[in-house]
N, C-alpha and C. Protein backbone atom coordinates (compact mmCIF):
# COMPACT_ATOMS: atom_id res chain seq x y z
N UNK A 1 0.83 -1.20 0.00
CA UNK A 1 0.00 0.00 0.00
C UNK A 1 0.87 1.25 0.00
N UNK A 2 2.42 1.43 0.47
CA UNK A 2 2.88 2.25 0.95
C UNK A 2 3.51 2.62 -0.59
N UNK A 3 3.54 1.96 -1.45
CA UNK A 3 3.97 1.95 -2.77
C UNK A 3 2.91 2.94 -3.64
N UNK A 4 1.53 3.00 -3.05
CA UNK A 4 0.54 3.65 -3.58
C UNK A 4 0.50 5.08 -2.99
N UNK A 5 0.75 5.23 -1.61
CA UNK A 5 0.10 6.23 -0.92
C UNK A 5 1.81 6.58 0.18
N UNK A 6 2.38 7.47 -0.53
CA UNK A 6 3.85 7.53 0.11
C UNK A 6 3.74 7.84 1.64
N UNK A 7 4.67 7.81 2.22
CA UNK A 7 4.19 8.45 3.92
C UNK A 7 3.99 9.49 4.15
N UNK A 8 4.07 10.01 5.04
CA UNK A 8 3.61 11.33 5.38
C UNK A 8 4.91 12.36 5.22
N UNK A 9 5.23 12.99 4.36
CA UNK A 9 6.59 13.47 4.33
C UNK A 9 7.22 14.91 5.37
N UNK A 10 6.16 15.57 6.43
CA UNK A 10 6.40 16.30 6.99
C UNK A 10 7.07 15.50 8.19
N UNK A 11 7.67 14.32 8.31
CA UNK A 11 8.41 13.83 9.65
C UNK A 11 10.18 13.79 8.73
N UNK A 12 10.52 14.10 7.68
CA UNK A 12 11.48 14.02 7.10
C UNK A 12 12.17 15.80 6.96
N UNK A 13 13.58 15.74 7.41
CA UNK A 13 13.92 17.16 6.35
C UNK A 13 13.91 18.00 7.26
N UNK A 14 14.07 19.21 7.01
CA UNK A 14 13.88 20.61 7.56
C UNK A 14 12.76 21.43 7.10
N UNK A 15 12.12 22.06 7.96
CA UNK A 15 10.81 22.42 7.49
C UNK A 15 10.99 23.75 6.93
N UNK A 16 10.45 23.46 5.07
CA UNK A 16 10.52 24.59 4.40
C UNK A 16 10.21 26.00 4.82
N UNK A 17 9.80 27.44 4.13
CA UNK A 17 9.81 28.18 3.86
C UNK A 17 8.58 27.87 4.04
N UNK A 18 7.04 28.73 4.94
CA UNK A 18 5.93 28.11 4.79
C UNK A 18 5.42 28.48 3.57
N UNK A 19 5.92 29.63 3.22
CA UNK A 19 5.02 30.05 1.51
C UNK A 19 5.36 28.99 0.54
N UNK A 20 6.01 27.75 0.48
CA UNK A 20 6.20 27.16 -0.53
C UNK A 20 5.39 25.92 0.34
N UNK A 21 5.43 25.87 1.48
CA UNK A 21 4.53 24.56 1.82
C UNK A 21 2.94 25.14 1.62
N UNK A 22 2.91 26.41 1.59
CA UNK A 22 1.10 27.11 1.97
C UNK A 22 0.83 26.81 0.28
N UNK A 23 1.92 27.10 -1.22
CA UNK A 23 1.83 27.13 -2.24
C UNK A 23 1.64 25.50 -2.88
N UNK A 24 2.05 24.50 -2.32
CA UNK A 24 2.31 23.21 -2.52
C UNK A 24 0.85 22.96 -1.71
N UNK A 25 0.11 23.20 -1.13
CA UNK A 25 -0.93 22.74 -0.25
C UNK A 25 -1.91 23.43 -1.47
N UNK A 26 -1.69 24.29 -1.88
CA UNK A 26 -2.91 25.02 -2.91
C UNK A 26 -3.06 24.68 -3.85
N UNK A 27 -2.27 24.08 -4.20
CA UNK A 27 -1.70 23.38 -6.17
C UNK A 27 -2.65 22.00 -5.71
N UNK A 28 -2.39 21.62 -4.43
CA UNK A 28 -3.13 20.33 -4.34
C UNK A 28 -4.53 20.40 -4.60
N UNK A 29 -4.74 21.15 -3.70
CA UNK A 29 -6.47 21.75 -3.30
C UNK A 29 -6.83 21.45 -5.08
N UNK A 30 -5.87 22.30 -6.20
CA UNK A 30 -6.52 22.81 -7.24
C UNK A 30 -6.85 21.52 -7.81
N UNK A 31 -5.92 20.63 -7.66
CA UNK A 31 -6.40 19.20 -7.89
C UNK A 31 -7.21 18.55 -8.30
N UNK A 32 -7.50 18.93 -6.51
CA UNK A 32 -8.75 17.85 -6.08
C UNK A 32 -9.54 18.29 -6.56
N UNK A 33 -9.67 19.96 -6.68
CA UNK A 33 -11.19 20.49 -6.93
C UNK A 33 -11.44 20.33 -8.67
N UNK A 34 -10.16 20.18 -9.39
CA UNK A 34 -10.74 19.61 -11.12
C UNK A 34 -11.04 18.22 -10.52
N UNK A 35 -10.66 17.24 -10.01
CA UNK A 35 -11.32 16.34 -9.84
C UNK A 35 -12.61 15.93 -9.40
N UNK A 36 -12.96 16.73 -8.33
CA UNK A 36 -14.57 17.01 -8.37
C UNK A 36 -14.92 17.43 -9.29
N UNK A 37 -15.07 18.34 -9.72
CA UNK A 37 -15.72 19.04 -10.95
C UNK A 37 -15.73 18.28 -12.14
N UNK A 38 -14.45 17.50 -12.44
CA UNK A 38 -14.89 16.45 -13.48
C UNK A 38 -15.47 15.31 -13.24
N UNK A 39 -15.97 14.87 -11.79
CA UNK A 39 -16.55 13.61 -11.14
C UNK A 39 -18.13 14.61 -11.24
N UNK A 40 -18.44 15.29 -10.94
CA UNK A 40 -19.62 16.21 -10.99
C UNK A 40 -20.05 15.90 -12.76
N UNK A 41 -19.08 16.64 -13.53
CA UNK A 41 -19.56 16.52 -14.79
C UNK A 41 -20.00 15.09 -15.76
N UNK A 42 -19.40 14.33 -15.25
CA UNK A 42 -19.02 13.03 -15.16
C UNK A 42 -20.59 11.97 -14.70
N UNK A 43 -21.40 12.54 -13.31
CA UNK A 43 -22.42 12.36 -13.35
C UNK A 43 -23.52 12.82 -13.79
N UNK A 44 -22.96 14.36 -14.48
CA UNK A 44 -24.26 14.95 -14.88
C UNK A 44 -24.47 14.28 -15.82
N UNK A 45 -23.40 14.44 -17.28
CA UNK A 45 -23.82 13.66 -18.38
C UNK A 45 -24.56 12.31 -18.08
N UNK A 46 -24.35 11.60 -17.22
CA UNK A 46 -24.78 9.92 -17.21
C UNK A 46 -26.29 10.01 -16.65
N UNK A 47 -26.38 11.43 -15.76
CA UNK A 47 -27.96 11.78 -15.79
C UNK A 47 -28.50 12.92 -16.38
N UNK A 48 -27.97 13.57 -16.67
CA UNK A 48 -28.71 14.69 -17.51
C UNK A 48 -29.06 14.02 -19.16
N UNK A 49 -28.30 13.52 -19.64
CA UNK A 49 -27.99 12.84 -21.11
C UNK A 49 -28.38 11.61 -21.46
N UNK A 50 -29.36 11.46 -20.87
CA UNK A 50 -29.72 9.97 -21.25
C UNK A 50 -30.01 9.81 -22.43
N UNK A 51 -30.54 11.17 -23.29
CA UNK A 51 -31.26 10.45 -24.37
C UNK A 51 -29.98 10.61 -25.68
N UNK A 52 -28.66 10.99 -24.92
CA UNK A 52 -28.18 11.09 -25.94
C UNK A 52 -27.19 9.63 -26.12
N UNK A 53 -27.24 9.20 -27.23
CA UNK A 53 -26.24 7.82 -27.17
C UNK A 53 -24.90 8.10 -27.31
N UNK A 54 -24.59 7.02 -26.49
CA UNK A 54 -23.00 6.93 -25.51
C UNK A 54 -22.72 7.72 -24.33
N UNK A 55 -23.99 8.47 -23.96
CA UNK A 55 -23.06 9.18 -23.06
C UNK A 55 -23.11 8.79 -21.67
N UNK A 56 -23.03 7.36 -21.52
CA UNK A 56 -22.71 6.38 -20.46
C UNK A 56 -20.94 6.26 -20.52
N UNK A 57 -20.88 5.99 -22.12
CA UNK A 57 -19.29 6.07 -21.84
C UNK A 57 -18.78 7.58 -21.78
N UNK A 58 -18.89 8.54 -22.18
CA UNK A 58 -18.50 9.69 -22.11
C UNK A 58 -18.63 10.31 -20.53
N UNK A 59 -19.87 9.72 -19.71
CA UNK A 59 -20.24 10.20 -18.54
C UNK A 59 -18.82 9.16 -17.54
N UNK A 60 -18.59 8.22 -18.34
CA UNK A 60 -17.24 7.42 -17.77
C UNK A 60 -15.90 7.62 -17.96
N UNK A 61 -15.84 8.19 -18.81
CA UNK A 61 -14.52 8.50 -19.28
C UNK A 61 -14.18 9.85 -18.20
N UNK A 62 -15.43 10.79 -17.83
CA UNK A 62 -15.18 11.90 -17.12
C UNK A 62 -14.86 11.27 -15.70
N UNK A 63 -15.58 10.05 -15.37
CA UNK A 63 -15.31 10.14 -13.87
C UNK A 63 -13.80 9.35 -13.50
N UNK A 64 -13.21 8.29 -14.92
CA UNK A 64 -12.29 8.16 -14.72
C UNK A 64 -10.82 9.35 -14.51
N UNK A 65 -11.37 10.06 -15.47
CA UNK A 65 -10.34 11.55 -15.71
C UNK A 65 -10.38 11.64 -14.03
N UNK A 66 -11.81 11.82 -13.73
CA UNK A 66 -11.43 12.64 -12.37
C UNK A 66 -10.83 11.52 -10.72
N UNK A 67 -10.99 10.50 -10.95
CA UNK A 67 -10.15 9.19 -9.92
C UNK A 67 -8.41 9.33 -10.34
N UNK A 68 -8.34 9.75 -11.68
CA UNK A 68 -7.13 9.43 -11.89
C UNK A 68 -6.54 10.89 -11.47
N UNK A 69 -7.35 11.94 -11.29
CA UNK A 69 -6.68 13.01 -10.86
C UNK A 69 -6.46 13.34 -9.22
N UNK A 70 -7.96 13.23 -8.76
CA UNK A 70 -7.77 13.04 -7.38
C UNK A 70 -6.72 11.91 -6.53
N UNK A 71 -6.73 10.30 -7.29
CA UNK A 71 -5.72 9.96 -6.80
C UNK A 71 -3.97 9.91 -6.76
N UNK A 72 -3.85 11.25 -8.13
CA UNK A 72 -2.71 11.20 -7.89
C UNK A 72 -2.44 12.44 -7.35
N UNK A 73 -2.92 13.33 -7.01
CA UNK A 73 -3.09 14.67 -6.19
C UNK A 73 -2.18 14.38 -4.73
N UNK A 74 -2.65 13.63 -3.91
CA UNK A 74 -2.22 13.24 -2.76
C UNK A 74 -0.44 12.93 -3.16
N UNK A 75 -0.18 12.01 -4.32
CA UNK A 75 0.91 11.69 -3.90
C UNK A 75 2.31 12.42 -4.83
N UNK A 76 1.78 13.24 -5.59
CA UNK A 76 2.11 14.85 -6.19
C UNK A 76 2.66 15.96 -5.16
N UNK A 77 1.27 16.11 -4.16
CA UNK A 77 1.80 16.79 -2.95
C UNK A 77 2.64 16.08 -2.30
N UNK A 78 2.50 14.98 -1.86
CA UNK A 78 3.62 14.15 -0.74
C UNK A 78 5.47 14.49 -1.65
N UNK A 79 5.35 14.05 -2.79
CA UNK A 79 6.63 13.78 -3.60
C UNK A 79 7.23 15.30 -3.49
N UNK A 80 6.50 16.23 -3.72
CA UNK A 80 6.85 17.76 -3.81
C UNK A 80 7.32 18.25 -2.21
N UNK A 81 6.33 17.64 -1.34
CA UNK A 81 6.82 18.43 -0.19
C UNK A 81 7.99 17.84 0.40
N UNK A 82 8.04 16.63 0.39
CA UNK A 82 9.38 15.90 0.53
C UNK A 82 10.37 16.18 -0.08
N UNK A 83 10.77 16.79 -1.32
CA UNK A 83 12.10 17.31 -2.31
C UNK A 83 12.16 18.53 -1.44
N UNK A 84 10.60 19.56 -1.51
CA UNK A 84 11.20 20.75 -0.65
C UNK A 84 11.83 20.66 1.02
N UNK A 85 11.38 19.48 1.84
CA UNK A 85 12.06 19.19 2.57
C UNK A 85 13.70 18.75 2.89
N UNK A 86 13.47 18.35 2.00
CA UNK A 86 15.24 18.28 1.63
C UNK A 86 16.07 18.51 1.07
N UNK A 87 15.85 19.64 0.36
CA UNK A 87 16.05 20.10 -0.41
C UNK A 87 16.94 20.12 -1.47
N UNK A 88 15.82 19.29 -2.14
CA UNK A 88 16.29 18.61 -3.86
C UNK A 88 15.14 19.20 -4.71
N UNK A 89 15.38 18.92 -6.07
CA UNK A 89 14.38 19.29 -7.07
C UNK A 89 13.18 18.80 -6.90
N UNK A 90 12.41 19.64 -7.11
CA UNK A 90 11.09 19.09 -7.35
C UNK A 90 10.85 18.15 -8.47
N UNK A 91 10.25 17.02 -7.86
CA UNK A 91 10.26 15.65 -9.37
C UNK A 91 9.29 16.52 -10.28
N UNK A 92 9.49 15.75 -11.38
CA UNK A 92 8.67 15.99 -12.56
C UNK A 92 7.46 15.05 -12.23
N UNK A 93 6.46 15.71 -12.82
CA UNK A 93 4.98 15.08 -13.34
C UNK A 93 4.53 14.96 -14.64
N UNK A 94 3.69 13.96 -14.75
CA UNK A 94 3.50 13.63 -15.69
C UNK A 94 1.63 13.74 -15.95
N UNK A 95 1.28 14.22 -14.68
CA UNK A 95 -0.13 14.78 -14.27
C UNK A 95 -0.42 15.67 -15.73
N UNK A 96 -0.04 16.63 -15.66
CA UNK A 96 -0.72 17.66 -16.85
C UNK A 96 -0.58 17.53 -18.10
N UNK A 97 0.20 16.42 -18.46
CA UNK A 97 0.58 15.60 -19.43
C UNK A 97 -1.04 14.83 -19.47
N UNK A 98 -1.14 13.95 -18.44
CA UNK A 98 -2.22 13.42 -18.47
C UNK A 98 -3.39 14.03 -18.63
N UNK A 99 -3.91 15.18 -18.08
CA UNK A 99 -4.71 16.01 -17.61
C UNK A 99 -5.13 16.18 -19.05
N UNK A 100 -4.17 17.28 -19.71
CA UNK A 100 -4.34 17.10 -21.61
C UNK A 100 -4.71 16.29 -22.12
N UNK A 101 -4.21 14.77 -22.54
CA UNK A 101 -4.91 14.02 -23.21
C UNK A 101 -6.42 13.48 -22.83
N UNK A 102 -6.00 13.14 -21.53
CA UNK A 102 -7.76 13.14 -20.91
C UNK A 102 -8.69 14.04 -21.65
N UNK A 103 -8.43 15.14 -21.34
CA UNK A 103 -9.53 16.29 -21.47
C UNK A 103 -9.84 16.38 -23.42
N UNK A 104 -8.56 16.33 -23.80
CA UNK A 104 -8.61 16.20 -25.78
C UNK A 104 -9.31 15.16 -26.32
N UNK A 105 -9.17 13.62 -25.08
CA UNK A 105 -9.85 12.48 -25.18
C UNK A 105 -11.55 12.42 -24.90
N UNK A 106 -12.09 13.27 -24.33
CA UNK A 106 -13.39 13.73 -24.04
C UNK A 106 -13.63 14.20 -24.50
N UNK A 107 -12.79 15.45 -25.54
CA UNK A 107 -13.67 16.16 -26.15
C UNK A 107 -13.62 15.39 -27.65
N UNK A 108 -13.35 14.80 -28.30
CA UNK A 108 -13.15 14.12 -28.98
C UNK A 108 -14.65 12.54 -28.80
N UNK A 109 -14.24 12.60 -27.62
CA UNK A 109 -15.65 11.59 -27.32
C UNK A 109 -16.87 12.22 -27.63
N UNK A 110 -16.86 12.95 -26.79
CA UNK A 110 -18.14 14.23 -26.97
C UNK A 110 -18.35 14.48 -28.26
N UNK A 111 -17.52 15.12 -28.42
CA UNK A 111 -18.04 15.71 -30.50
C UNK A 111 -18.84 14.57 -31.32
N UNK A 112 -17.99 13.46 -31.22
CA UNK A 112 -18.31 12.42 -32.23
C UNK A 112 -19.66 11.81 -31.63
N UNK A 113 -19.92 11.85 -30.36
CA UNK A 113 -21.24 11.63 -29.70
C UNK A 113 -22.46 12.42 -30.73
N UNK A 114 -22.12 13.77 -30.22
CA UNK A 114 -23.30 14.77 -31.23
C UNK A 114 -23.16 15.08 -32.69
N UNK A 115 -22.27 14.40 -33.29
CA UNK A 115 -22.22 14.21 -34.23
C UNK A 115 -23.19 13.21 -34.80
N UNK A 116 -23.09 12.22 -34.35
CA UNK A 116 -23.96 11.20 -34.22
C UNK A 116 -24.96 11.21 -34.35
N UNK A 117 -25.27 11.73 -32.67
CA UNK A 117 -26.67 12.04 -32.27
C UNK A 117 -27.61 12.81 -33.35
N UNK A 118 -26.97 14.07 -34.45
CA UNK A 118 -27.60 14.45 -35.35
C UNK A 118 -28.31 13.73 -36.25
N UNK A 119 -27.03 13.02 -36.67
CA UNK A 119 -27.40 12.18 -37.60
C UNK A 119 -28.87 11.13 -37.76
């Protein structure tokens, strides 16, 4: 599990500069909150959209976007506050990398949905 969910990294290090721990705590927040918002959107389509076809998978594809964001949120912040604790580089992510294709991947779902649906 500890492979999934790193430890708690404020028992490691010297404790940063708080504006970069208060700034690293906010980046998270921003996270989580596209992850709600795409878990929100995610159910609307699957109930607002019924009558449109596919958008069971499109209403899925959003809530996956948003599990895969919220769960890597947590360990984004952990990895970050731990480098600033000890001060090493901040790792790279590959989050907004993801974040992009997700979101190009939905809209791409979407279009071809009402494309459809016209038809």
């Amino acid at each position: 599990m500890q492979r999934f969910v790193p430890p708690d990294p404020r028992r490691s290090g010297r404790e940063p500069d708080y504006r970069f721990t208060l700034a690293n705590e906010r980046t998270f927040l921003a996270w989580v909150r596209t992850g709600l918002a795409l878990a929100a959107g995610g159910l609307g389509v699957i109930s607002l959209l019924d009558d449109l076809a596919g958008s069971e998978v499109l209403g899925v594809l959003l809530l996956a976007l948003s599990f895969a964001t919220a769960a890597t949120a947590y360990q984004r912040w952990a990895n970050n506050e731990a480098a600033m604790r000890l001060g090493e580089p901040l790792p790279p992510s590959r989050l907004p990398q993801y974040m992009a294709a997700g979101t190009a991947l939905v809209a791409l779902v979407a279009a071809a949905l009402f494309v459809i649906d016209q038809v």
